[in-house]
C-alpha atoms as a PDB file:
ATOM      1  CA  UNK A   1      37.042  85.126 -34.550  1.00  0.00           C
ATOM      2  CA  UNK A   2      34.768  85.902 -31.655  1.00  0.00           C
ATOM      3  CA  UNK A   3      31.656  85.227 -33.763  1.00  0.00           C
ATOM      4  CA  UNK A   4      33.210  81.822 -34.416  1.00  0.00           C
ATOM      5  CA  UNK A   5      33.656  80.722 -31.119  1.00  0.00           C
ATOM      6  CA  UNK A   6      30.326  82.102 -30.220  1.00  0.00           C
ATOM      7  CA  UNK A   7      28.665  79.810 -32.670  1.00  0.00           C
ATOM      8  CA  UNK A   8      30.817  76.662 -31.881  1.00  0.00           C
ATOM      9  CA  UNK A   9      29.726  77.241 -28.534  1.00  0.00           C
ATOM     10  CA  UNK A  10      26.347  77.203 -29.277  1.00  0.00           C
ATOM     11  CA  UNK A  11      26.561  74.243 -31.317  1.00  0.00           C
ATOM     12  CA  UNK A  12      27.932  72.009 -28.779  1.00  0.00           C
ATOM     13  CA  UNK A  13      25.252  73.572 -26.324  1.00  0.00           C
ATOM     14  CA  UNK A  14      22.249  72.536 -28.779  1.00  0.00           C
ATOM     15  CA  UNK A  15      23.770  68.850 -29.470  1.00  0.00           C
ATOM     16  CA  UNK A  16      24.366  67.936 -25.794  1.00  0.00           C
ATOM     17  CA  UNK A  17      20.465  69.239 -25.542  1.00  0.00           C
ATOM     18  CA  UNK A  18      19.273  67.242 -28.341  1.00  0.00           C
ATOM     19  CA  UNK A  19      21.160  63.701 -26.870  1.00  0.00           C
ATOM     20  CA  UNK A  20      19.556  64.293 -23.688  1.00  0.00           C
ATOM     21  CA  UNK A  21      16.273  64.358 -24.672  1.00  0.00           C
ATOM     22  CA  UNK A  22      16.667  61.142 -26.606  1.00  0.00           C
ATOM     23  CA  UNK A  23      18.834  59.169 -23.053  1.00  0.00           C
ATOM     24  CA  UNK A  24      16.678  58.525 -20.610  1.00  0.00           C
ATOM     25  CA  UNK A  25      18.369  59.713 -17.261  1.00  0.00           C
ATOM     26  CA  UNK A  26      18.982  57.452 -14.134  1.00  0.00           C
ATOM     27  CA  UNK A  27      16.895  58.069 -11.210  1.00  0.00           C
ATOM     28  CA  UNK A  28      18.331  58.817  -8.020  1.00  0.00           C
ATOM     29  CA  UNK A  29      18.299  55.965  -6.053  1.00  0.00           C
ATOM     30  CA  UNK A  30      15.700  57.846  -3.498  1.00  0.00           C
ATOM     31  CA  UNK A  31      13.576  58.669  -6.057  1.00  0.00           C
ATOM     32  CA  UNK A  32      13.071  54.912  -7.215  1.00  0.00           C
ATOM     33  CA  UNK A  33       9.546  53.570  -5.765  1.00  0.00           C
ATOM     34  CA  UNK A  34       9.859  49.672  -4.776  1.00  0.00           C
ATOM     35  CA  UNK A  35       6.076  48.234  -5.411  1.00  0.00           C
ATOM     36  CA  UNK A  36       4.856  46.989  -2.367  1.00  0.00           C
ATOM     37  CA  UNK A  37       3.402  43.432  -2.102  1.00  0.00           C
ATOM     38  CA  UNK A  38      -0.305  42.789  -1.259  1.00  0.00           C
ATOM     39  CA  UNK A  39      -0.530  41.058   1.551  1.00  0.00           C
ATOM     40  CA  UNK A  40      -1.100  37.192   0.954  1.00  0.00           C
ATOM     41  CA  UNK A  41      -3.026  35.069   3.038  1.00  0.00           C
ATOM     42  CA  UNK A  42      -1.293  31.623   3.727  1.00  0.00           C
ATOM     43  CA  UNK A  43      -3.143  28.889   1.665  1.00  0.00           C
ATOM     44  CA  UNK A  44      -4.997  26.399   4.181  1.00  0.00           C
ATOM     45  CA  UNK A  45      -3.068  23.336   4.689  1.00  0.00           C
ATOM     46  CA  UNK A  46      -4.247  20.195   3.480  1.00  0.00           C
ATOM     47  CA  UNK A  47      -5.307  17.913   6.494  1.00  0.00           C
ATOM     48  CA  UNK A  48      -2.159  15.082   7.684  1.00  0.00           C
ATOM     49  CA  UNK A  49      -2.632  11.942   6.079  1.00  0.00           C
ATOM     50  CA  UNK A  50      -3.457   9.500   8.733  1.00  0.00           C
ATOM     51  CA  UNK A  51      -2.441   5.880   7.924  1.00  0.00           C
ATOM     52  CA  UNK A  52      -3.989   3.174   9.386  1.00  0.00           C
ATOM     53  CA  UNK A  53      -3.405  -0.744   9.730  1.00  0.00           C
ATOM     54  CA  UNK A  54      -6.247  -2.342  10.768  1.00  0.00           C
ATOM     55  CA  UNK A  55      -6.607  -5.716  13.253  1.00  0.00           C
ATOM     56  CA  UNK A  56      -9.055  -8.841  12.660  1.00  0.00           C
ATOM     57  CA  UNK A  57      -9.769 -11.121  15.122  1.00  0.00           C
ATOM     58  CA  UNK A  58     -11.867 -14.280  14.723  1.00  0.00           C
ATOM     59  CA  UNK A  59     -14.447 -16.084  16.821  1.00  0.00           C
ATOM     60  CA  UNK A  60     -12.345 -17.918  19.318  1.00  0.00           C
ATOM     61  CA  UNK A  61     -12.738 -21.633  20.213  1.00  0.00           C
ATOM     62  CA  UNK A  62     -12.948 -21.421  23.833  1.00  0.00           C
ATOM     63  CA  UNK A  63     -11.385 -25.002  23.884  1.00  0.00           C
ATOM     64  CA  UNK A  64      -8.004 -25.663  26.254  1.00  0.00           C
ATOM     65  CA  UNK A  65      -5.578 -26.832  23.722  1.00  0.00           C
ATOM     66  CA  UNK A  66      -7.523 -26.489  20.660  1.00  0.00           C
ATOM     67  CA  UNK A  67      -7.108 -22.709  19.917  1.00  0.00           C
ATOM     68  CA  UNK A  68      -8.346 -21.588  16.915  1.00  0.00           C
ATOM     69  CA  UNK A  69      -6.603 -19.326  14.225  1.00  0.00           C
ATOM     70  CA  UNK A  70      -6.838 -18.031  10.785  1.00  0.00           C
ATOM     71  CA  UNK A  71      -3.545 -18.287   8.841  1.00  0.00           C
ATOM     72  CA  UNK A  72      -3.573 -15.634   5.938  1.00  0.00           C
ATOM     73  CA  UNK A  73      -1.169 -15.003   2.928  1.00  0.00           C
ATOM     74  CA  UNK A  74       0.152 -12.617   0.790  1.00  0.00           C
ATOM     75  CA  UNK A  75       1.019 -13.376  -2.503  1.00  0.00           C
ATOM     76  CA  UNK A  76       2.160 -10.088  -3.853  1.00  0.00           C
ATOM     77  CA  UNK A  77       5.011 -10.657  -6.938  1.00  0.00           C
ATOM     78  CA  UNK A  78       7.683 -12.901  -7.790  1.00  0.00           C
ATOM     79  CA  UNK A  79       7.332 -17.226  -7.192  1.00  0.00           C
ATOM     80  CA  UNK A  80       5.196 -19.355  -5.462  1.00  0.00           C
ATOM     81  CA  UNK A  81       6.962 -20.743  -2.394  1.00  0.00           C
ATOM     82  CA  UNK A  82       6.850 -24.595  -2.332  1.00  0.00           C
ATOM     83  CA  UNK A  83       8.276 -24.643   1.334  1.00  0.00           C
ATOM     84  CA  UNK A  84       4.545 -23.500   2.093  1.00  0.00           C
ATOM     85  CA  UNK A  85       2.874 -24.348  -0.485  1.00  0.00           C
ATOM     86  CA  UNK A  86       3.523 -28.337  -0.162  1.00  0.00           C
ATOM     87  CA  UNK A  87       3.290 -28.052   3.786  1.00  0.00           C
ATOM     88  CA  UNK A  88      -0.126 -26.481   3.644  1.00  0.00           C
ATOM     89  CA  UNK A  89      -1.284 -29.592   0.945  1.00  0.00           C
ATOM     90  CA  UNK A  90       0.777 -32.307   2.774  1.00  0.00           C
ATOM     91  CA  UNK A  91      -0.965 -31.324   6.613  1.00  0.00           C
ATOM     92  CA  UNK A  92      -4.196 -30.559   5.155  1.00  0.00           C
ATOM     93  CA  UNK A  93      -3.893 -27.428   6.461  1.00  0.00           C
ATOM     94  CA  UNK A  94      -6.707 -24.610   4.783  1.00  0.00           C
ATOM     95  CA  UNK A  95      -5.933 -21.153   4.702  1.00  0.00           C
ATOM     96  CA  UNK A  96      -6.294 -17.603   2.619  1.00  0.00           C
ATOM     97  CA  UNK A  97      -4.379 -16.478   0.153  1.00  0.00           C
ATOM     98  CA  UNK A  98      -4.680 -13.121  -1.173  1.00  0.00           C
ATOM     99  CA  UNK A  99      -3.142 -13.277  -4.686  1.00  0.00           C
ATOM    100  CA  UNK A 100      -2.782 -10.021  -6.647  1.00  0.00           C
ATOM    101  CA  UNK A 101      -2.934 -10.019 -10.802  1.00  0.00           C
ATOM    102  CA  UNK A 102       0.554  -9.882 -11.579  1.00  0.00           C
ATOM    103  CA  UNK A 103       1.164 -12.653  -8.725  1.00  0.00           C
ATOM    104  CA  UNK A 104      -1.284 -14.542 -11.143  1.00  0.00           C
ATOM    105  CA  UNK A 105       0.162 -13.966 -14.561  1.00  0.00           C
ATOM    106  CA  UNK A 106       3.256 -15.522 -13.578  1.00  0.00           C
ATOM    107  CA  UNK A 107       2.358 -19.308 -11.109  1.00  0.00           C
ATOM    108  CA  UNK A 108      -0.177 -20.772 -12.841  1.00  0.00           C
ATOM    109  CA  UNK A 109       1.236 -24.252 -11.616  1.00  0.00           C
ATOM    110  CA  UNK A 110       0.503 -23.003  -8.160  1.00  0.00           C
ATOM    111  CA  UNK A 111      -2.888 -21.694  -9.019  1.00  0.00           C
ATOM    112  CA  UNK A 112      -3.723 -24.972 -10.289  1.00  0.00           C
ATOM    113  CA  UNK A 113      -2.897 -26.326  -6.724  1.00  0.00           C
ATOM    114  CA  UNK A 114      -4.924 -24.140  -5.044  1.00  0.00           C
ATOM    115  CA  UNK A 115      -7.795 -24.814  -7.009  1.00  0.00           C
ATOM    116  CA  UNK A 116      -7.574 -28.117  -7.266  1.00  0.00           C
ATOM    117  CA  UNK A 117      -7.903 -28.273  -3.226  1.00  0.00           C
ATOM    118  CA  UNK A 118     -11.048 -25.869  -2.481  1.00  0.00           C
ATOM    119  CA  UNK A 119     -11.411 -27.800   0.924  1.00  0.00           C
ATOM    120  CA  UNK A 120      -8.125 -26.283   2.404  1.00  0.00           C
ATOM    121  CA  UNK A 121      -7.487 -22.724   0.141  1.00  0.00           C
ATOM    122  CA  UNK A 122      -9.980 -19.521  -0.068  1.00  0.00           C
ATOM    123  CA  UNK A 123      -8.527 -17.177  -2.626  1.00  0.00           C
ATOM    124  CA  UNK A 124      -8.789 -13.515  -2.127  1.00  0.00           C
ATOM    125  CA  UNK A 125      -8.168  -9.925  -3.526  1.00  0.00           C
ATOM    126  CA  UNK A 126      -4.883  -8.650  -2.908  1.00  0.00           C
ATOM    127  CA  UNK A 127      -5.381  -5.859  -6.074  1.00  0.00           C
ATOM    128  CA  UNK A 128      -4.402  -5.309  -9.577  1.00  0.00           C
ATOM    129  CA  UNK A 129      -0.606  -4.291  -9.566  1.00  0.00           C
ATOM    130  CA  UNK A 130       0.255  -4.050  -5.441  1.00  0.00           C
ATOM    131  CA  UNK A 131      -0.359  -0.605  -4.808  1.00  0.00           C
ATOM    132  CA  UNK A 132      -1.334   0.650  -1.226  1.00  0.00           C
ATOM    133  CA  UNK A 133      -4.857   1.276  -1.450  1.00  0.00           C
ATOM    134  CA  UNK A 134      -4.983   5.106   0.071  1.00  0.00           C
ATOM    135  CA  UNK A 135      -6.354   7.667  -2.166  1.00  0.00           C
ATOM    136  CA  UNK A 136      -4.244  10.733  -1.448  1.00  0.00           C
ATOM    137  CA  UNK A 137      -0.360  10.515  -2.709  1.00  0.00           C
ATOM    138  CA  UNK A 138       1.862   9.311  -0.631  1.00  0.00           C
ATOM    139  CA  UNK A 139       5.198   6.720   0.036  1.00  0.00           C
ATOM    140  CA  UNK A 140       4.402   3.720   2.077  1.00  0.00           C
ATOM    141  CA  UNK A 141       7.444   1.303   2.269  1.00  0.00           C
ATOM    142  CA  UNK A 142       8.664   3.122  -0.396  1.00  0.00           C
ATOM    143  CA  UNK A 143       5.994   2.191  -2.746  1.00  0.00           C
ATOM    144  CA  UNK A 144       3.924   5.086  -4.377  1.00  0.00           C
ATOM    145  CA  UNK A 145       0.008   4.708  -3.114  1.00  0.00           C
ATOM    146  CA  UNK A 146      -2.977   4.887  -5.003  1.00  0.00           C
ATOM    147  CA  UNK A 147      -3.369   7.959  -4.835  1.00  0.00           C
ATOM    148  CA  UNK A 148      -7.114   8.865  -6.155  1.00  0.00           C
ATOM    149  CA  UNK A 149     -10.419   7.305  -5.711  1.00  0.00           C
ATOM    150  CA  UNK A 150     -10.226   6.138  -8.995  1.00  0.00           C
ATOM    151  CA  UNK A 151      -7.134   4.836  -8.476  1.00  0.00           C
ATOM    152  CA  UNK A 152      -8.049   2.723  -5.405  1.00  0.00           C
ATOM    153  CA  UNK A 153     -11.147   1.340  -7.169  1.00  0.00           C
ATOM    154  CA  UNK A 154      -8.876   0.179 -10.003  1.00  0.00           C
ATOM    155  CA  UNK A 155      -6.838  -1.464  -7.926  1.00  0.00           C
ATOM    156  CA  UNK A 156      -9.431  -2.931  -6.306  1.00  0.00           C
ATOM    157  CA  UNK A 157     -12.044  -4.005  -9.364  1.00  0.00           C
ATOM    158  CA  UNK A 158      -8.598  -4.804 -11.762  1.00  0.00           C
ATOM    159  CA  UNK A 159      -7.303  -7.307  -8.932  1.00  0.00           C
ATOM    160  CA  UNK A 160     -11.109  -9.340  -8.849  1.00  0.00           C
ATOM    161  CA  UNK A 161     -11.258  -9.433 -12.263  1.00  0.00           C
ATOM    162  CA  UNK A 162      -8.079 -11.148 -12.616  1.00  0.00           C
ATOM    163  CA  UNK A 163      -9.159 -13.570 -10.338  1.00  0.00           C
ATOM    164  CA  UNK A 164     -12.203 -14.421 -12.248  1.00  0.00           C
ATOM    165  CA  UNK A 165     -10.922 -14.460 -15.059  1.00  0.00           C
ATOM    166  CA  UNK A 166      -8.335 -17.294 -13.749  1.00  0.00           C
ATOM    167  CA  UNK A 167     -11.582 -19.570 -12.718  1.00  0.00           C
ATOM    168  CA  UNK A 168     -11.600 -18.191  -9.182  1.00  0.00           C
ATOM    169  CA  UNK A 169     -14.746 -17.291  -7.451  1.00  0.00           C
ATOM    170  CA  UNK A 170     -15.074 -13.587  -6.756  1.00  0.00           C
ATOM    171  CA  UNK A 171     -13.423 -12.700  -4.159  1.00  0.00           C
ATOM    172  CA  UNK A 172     -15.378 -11.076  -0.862  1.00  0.00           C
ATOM    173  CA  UNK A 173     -12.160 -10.102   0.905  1.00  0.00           C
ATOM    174  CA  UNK A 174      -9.634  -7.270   0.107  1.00  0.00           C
ATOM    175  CA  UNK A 175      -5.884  -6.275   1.465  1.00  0.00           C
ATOM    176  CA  UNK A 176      -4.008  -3.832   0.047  1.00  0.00           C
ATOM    177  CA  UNK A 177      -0.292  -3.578  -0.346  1.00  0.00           C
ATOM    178  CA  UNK A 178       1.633  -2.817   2.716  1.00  0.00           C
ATOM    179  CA  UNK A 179      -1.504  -3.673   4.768  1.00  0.00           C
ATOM    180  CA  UNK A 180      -2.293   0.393   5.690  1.00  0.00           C
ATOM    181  CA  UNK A 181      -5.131   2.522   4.393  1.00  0.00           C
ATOM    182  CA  UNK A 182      -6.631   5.796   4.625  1.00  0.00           C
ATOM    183  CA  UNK A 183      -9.876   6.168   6.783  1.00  0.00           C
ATOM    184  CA  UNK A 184     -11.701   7.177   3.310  1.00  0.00           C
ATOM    185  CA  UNK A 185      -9.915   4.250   1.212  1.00  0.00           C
ATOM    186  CA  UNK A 186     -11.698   1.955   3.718  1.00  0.00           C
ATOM    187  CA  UNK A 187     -15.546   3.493   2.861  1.00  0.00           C
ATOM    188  CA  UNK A 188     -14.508   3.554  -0.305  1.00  0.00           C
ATOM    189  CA  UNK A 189     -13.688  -0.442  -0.913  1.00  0.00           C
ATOM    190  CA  UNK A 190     -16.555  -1.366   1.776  1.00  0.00           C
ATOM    191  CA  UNK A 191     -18.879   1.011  -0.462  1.00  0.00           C
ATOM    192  CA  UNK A 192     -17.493  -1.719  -3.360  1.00  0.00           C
ATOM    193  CA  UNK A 193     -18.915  -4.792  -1.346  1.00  0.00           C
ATOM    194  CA  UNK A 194     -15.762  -5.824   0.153  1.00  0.00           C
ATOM    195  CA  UNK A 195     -14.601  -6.716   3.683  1.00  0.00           C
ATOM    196  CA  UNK A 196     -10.789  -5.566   4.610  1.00  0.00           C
ATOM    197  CA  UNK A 197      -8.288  -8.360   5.750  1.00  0.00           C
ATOM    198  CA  UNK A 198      -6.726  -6.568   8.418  1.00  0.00           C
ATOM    199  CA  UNK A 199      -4.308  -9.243  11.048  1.00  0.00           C
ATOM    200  CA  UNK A 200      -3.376  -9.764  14.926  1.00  0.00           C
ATOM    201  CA  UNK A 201       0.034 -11.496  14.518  1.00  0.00           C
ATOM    202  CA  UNK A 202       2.256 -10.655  11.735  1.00  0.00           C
ATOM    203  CA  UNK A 203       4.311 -13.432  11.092  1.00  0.00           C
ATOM    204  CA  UNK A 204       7.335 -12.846   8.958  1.00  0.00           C
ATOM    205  CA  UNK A 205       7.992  -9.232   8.515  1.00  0.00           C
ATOM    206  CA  UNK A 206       6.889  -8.924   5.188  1.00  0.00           C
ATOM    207  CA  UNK A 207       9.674 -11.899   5.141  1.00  0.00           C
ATOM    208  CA  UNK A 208      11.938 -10.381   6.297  1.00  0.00           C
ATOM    209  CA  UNK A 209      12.664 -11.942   8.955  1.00  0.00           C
ATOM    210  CA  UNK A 210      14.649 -15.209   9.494  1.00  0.00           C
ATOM    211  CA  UNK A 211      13.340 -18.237  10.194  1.00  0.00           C
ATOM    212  CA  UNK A 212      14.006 -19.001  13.706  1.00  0.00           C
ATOM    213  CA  UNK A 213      12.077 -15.828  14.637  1.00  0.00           C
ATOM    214  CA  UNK A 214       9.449 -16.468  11.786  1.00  0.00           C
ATOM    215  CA  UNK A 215       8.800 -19.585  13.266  1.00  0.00           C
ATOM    216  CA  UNK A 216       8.224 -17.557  16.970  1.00  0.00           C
ATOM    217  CA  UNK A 217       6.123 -15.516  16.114  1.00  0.00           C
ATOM    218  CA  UNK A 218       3.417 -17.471  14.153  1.00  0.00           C
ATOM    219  CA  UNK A 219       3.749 -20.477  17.111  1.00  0.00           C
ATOM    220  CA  UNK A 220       3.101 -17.526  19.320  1.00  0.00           C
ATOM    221  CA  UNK A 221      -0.270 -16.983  18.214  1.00  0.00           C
ATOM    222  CA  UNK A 222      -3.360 -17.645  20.357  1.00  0.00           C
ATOM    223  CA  UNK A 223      -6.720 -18.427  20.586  1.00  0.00           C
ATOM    224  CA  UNK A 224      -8.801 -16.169  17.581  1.00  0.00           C
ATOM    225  CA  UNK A 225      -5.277 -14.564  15.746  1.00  0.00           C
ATOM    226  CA  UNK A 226      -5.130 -13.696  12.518  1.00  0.00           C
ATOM    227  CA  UNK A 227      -1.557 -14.397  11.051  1.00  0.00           C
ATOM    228  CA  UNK A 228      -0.211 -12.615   8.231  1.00  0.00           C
ATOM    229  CA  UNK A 229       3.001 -14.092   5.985  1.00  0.00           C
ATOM    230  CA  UNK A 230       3.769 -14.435   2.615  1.00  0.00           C
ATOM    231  CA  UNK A 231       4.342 -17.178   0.183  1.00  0.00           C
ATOM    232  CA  UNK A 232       5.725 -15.324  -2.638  1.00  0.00           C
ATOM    233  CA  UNK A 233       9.294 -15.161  -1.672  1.00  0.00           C
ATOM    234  CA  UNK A 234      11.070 -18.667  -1.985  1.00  0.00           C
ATOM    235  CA  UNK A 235      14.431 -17.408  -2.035  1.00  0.00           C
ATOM    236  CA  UNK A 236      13.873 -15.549   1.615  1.00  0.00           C
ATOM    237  CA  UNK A 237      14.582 -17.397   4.920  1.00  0.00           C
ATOM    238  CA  UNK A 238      11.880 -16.737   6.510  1.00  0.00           C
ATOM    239  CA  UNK A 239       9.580 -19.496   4.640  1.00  0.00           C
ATOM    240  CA  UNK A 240      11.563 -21.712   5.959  1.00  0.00           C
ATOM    241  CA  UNK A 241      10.175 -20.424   9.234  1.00  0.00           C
ATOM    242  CA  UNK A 242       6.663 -20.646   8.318  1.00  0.00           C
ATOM    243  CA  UNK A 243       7.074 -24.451   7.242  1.00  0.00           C
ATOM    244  CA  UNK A 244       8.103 -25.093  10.800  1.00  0.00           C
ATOM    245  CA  UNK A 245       5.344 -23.370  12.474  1.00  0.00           C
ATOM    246  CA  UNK A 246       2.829 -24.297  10.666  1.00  0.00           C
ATOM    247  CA  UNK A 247       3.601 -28.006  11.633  1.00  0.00           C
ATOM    248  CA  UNK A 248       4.164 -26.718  15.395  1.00  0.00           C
ATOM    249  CA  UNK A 249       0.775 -25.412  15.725  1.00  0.00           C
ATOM    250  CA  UNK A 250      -0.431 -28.746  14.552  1.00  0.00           C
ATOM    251  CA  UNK A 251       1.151 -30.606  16.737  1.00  0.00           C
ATOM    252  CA  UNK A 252      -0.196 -28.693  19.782  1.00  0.00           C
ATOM    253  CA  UNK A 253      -3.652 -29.396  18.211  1.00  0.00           C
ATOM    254  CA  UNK A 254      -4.517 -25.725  16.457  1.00  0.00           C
ATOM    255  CA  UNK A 255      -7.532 -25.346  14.651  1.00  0.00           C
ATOM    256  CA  UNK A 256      -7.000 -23.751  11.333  1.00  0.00           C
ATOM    257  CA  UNK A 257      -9.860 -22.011   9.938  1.00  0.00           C
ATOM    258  CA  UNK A 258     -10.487 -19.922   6.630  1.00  0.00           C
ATOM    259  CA  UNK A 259     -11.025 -16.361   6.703  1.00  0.00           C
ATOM    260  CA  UNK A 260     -14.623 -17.278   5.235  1.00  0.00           C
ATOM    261  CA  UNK A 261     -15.345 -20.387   7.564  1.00  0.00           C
ATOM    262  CA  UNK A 262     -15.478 -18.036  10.791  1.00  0.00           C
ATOM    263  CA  UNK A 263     -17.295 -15.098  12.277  1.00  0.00           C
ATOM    264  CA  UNK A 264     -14.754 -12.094  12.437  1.00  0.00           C
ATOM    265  CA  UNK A 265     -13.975  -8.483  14.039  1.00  0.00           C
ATOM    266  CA  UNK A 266     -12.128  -5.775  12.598  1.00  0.00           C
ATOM    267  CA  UNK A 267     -11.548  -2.627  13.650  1.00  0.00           C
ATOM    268  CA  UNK A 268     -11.398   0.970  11.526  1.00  0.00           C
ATOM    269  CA  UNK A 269     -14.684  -0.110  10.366  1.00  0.00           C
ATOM    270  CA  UNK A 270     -12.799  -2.489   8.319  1.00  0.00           C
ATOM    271  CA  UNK A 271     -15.496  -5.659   8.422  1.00  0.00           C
ATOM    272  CA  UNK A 272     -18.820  -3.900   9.789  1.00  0.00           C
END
């Protein structure tokens, strides 16, 4: 009987030897080594965007009563707006428009009127598809920039050849959506031959605004202003505003002058 137990005994010893070798045991908690990071450098951080808007000024008149001012407009999307439109025609009063593509595409009855009156209407280059011309990503407005070199310079060279493609003259002037730029977008589109529309009064808000303050502000403007509005938005109030100054600064004998007619100064190295 003893022998039996004996070798039972050393049976169970040689099997709980044989499933050890085969479990792998759990560490002790001390004896578990945590690697230890190499010590990162922070990557460099990429420069702030600065944004810029630029101001133009033109040549003033000098003349008491007879101040002199260049009345410029967006035509980004959406309609023509016949509240300005048939004021500008009916007072014989010139200004610039800066007309993207997709503007374009979709008024050709307007285009028609502007070209059909080449005393009062310069056409411009307000780009391919409205997209702020600064070449590092970014939200302006809300609305995605550029965001490339390339990307400006498509914007840019797809907007002209719209334009000449729709029997307009190339176009010498550029403004970009939302009216701001990075310093390097602005080499960049003066490297491409092009002066930048920058402004002194801005006239609707981007319109906005309502009328009765449209019409303030673009009566406000003085001797050598550049006014900024829009004439793409006939359902908004604020063309209604524009109408009414327009024929306000008339009446007080403004001179109304075409971006091209005029000597100018801008400033981010915009125009020299």
């Amino acid at each position: 009987m003893n022998r039996i137990l004996l070798a039972s005994a050393f049976l169970l010893v040689s099997i709980s030897a044989v499933f050890a070798d085969e479990t792998p045991s759990a560490q002790p908690a001390s004896a578990v080594v945590s690697p230890v990071p190499a010590a990162v450098s922070p990557a460099p951080k990429a420069p702030a965007l600065k944004l810029v808007e630029p101001h133009l000024h033109i040549t003033r008149s000098n003349i008491a009563g007879h101040a002199r001012i260049a009345l410029t407009f967006d035509a980004c999307m959406g309609q023509a707006d016949e509240r300005i439109l048939s004021t500008l025609v009916r007072e014989r009063i010139p200004a610039t428009i800066f007309v993207t593509a997709r503007w374009l595409k979709r008024n050709p009855a307007a285009l028609a009127v502007f070209l059909q009156n080449p005393d009062l209407f310069e056409l411009e280059n307000h780009g391919q598809n409205h997209i702020p011309a600064v070449d590092r990503p970014t939200l302006i407005y809300g609305i995605a920039s550029a965001g490339s070199p390339q990307a400006v310079r498509q914007e840019v060279e797809g907007g002209a050849a719209a334009m000449v493609a729709a029997g307009i003259p190339a176009p010498h002037w550029f403004r970009g959506s939302t009216a701001k730029y990075d310093l390097s977008a602005i080499g960049e589109i003066r490297a491409m031959g092009y002066r930048i529309a920058g402004y002194s009064v801005n006239g609707d808000g981007g319109s906005l605004l309502g009328a009765v303050i449209t019409e303030k502000r673009i009566a406000s403007a003085r001797d050598g202003d550049v006014v900024i509005s829009h004439i793409n938005q006939p359902t908004h109030a604020a063309g209604e505003g524009v109408a009414k100054a327009l024929v306000d600064l008339k009446t007080k004998g403004t001179q109304f002058v075409r971006l091209e007619d005029v000597e100018d100064t801008g400033d981010d190295k915009t125009t020299q």
